[in-house]
PDB file of N, CA and C in Angstrom:
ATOM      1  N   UNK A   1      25.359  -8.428  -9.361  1.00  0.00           N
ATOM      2  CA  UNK A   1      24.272  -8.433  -8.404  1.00  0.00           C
ATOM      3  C   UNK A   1      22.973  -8.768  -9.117  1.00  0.00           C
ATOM      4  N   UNK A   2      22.247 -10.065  -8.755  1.00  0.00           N
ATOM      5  CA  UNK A   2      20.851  -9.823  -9.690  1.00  0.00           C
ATOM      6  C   UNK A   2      20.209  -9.131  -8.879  1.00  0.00           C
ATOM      7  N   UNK A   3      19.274  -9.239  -9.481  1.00  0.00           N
ATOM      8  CA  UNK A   3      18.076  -8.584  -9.711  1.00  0.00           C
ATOM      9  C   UNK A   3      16.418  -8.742  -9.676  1.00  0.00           C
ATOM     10  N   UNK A   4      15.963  -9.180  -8.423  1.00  0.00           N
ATOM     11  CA  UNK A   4      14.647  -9.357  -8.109  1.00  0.00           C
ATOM     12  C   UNK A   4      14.036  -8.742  -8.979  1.00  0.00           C
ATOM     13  N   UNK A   5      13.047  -9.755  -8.917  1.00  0.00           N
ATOM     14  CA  UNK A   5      12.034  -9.715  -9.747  1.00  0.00           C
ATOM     15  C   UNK A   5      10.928  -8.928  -9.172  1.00  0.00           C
ATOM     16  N   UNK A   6      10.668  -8.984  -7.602  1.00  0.00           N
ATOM     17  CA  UNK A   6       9.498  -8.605  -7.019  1.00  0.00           C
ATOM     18  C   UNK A   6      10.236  -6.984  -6.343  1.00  0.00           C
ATOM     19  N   UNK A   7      11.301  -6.387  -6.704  1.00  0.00           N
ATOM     20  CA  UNK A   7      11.511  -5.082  -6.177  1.00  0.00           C
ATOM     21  C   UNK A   7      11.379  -3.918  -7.203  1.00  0.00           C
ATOM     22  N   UNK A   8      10.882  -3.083  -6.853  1.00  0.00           N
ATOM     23  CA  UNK A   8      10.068  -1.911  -7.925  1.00  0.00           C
ATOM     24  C   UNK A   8      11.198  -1.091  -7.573  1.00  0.00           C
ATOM     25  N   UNK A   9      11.818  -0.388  -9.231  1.00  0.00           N
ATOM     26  CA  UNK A   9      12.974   0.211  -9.497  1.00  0.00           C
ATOM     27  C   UNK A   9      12.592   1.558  -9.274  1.00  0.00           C
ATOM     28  N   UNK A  10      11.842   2.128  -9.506  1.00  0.00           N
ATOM     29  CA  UNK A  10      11.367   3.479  -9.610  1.00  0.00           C
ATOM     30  C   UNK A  10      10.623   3.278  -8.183  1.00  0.00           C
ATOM     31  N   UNK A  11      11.407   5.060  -7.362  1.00  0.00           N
ATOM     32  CA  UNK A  11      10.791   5.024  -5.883  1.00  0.00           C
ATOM     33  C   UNK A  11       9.832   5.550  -5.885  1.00  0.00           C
ATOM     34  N   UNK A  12       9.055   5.874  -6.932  1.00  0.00           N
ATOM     35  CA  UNK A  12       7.464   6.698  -6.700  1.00  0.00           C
ATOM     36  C   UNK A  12       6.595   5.613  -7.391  1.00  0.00           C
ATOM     37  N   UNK A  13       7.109   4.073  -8.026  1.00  0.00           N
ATOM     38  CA  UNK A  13       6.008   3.215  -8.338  1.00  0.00           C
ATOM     39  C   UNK A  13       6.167   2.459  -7.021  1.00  0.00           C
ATOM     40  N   UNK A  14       7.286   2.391  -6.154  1.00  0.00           N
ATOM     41  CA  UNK A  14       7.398   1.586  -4.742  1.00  0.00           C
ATOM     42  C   UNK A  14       5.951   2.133  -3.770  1.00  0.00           C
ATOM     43  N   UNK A  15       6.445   3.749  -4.076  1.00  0.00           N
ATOM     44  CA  UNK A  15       4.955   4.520  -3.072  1.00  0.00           C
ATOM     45  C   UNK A  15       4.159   4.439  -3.653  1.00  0.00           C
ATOM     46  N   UNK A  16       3.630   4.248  -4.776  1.00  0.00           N
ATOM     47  CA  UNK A  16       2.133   4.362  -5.333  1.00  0.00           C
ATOM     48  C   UNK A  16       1.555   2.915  -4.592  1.00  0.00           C
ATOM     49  N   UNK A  17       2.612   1.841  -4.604  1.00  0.00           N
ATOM     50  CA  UNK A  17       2.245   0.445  -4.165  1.00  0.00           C
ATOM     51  C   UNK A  17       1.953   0.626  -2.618  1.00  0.00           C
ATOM     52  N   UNK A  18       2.804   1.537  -1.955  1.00  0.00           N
ATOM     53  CA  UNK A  18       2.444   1.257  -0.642  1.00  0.00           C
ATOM     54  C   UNK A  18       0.970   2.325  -0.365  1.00  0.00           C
ATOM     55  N   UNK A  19       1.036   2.949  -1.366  1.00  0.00           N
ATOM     56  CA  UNK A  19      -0.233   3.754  -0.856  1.00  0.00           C
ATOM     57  C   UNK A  19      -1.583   2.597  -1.329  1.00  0.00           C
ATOM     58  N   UNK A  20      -1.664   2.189  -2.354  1.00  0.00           N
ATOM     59  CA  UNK A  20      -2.002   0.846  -2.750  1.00  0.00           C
ATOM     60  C   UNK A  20      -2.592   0.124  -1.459  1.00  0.00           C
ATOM     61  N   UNK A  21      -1.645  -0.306  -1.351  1.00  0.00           N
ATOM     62  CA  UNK A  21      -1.576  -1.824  -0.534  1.00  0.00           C
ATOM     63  C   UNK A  21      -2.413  -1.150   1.252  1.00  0.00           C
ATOM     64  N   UNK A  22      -1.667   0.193   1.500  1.00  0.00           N
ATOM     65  CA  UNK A  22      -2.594   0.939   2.716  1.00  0.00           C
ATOM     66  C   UNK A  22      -4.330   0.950   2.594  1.00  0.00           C
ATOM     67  N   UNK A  23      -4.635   1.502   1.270  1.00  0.00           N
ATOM     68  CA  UNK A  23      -5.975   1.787   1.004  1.00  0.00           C
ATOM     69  C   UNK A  23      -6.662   0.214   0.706  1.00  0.00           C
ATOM     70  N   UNK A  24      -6.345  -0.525   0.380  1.00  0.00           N
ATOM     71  CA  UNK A  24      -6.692  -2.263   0.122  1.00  0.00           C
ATOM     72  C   UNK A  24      -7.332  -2.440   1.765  1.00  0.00           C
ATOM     73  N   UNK A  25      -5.942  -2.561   2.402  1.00  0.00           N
ATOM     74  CA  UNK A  25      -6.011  -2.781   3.878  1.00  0.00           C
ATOM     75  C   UNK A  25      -6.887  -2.559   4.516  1.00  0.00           C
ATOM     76  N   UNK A  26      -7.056  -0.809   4.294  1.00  0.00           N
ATOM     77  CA  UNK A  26      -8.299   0.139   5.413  1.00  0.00           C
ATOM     78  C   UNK A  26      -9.880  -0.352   4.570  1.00  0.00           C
ATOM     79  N   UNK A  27      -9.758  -0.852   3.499  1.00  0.00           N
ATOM     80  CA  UNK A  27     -11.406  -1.253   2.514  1.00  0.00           C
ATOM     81  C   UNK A  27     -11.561  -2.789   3.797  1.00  0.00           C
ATOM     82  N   UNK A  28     -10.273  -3.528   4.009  1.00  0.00           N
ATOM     83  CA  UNK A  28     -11.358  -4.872   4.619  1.00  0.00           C
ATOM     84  C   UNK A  28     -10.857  -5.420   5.852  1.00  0.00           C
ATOM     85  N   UNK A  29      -9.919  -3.767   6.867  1.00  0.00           N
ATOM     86  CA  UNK A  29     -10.471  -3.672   8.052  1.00  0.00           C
ATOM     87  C   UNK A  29      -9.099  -4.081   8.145  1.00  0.00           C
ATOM     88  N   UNK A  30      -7.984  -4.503   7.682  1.00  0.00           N
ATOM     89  CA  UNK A  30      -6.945  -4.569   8.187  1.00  0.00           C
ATOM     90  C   UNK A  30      -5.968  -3.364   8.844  1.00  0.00           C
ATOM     91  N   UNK A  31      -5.303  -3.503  10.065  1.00  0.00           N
ATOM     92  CA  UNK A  31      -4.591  -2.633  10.165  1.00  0.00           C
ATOM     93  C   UNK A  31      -3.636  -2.635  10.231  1.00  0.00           C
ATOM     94  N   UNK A  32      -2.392  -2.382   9.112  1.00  0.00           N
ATOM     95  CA  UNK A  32      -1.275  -2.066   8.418  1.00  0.00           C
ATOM     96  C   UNK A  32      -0.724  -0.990   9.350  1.00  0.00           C
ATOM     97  N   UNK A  33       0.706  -1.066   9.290  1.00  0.00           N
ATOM     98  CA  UNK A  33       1.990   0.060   9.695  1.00  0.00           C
ATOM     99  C   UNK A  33       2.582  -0.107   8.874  1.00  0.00           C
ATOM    100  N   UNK A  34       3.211   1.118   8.997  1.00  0.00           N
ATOM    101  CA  UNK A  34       4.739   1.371   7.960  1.00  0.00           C
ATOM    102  C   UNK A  34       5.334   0.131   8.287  1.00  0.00           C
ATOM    103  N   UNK A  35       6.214  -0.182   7.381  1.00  0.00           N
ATOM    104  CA  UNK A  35       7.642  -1.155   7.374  1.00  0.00           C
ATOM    105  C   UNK A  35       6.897  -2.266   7.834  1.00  0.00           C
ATOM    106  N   UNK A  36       7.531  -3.266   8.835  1.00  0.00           N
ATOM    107  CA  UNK A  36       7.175  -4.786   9.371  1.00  0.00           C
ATOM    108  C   UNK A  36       5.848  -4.968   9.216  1.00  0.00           C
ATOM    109  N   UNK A  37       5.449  -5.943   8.928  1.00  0.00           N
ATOM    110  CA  UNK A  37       3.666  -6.176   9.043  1.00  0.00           C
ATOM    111  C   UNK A  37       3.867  -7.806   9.119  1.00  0.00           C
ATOM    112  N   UNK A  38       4.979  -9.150   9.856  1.00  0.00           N
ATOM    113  CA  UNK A  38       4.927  -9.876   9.867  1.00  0.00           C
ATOM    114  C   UNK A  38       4.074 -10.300  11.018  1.00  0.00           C
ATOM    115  N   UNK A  39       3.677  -9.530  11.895  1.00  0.00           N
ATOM    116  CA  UNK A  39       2.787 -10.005  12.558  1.00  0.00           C
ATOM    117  C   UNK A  39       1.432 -10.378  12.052  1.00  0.00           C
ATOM    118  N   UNK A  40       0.671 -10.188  10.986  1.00  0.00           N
ATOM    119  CA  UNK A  40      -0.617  -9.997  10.188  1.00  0.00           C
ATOM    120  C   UNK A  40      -0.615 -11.859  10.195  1.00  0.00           C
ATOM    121  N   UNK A  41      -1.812 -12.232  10.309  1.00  0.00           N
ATOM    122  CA  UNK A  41      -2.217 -13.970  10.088  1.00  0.00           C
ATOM    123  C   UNK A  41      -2.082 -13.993   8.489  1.00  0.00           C
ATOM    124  N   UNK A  42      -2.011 -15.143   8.305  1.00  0.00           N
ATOM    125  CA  UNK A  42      -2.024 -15.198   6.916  1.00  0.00           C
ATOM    126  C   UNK A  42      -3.288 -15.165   6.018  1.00  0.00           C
ATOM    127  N   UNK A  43      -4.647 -14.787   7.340  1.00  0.00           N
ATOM    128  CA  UNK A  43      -5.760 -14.973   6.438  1.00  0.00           C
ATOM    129  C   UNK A  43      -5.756 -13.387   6.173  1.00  0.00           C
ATOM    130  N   UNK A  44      -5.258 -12.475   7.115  1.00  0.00           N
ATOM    131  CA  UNK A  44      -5.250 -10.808   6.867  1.00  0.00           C
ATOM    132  C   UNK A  44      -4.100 -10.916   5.695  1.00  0.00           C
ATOM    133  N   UNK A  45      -3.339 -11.096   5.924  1.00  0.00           N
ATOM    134  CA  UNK A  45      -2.903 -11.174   4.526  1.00  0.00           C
ATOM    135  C   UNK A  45      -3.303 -11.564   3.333  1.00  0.00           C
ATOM    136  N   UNK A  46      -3.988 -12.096   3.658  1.00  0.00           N
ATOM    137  CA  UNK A  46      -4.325 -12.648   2.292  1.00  0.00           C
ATOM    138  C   UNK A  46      -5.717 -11.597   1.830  1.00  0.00           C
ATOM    139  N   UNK A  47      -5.595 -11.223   2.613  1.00  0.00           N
ATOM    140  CA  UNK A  47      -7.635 -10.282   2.384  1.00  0.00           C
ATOM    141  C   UNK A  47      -6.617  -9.240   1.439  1.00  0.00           C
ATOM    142  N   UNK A  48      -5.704  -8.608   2.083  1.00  0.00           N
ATOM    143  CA  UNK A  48      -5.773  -7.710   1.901  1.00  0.00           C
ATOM    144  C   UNK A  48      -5.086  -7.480   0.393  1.00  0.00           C
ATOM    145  N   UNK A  49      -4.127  -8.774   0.097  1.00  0.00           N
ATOM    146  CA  UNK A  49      -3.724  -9.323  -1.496  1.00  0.00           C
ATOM    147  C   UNK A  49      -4.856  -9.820  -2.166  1.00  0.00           C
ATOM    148  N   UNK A  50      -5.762 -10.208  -2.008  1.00  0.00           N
ATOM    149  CA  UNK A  50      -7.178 -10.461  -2.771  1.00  0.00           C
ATOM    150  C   UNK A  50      -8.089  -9.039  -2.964  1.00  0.00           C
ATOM    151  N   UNK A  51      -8.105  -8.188  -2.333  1.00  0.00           N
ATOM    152  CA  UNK A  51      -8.503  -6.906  -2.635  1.00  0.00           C
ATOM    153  C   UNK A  51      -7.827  -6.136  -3.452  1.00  0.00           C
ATOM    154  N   UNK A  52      -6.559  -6.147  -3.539  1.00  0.00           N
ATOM    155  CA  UNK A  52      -5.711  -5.412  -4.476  1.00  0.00           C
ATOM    156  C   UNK A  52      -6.032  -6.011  -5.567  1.00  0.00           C
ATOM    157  N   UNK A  53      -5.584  -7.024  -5.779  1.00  0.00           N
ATOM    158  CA  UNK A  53      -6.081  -8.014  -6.739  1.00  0.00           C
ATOM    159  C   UNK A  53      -7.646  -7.964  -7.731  1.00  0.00           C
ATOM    160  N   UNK A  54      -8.532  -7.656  -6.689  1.00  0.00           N
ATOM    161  CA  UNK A  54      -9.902  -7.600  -7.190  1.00  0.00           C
ATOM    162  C   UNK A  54     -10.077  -5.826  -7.587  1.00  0.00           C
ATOM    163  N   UNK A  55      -9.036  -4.784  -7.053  1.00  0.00           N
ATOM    164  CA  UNK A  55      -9.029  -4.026  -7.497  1.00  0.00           C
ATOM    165  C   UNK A  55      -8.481  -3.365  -8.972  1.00  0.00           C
ATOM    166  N   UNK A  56      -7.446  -4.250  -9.257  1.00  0.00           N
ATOM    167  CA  UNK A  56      -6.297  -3.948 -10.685  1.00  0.00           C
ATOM    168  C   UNK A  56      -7.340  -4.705 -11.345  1.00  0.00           C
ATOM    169  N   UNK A  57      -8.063  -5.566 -10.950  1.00  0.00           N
ATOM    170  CA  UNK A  57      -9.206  -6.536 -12.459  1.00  0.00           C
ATOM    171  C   UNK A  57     -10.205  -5.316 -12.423  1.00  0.00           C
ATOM    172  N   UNK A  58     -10.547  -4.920 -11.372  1.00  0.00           N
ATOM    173  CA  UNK A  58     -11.642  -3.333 -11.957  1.00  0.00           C
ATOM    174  C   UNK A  58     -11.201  -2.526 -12.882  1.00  0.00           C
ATOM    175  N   UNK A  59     -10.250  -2.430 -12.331  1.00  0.00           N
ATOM    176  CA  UNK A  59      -9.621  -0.857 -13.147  1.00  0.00           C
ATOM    177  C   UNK A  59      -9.420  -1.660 -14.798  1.00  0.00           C
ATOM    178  N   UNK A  60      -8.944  -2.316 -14.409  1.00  0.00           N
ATOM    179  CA  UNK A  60      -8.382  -3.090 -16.056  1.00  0.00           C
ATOM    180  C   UNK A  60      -9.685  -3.091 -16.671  1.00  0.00           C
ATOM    181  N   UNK A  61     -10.691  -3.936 -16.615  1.00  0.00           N
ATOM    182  CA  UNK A  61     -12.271  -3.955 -16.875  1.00  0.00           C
ATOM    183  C   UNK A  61     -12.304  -2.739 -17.505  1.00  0.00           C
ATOM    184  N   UNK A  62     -12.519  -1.508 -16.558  1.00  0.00           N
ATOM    185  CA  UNK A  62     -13.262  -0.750 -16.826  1.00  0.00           C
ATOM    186  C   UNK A  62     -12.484   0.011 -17.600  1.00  0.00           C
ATOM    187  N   UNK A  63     -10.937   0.092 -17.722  1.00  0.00           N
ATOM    188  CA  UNK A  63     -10.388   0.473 -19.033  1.00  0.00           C
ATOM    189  C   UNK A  63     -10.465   0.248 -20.240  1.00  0.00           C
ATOM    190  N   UNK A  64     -10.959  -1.116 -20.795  1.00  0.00           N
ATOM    191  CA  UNK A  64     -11.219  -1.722 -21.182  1.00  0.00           C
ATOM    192  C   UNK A  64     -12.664  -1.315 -22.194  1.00  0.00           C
ATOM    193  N   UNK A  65     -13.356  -0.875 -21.570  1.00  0.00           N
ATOM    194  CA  UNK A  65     -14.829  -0.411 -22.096  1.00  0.00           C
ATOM    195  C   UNK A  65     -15.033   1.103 -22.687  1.00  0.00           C
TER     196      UNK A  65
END
């Protein structure tokens, strides 16, 4: 059986991501549900992967210093 690349092995780094990806969401107004979210446009999607995104370069930054 392989083995994705994009599925998180450990079920408490899966929830840290979905708690993640919730708090991203509620910063630029998206509104997220559990499970399915294929209804979202691809520009809400995309906000809400560019915020995560602009969030892990903070944290990294400021680890950093």
């Amino acid at each position: 059986m392989a083995n994705s690349s994009n599925n998180l092995m450990n079920p408490n780094a899966r929830e840290a991501m979905n708690r993640f990806k919730m708090e991203a969401a509620s910063e630029v107004g998206v509104n997220l549900k559990q499970g399915y979210n294929g209804d979202l446009t691809s520009r809400q999607a995309g906000s809400v992967g560019g915020q995560m995104v602009k969030k892990m370069i903070a944290a990294y930054e400021n680890g950093m210093q």
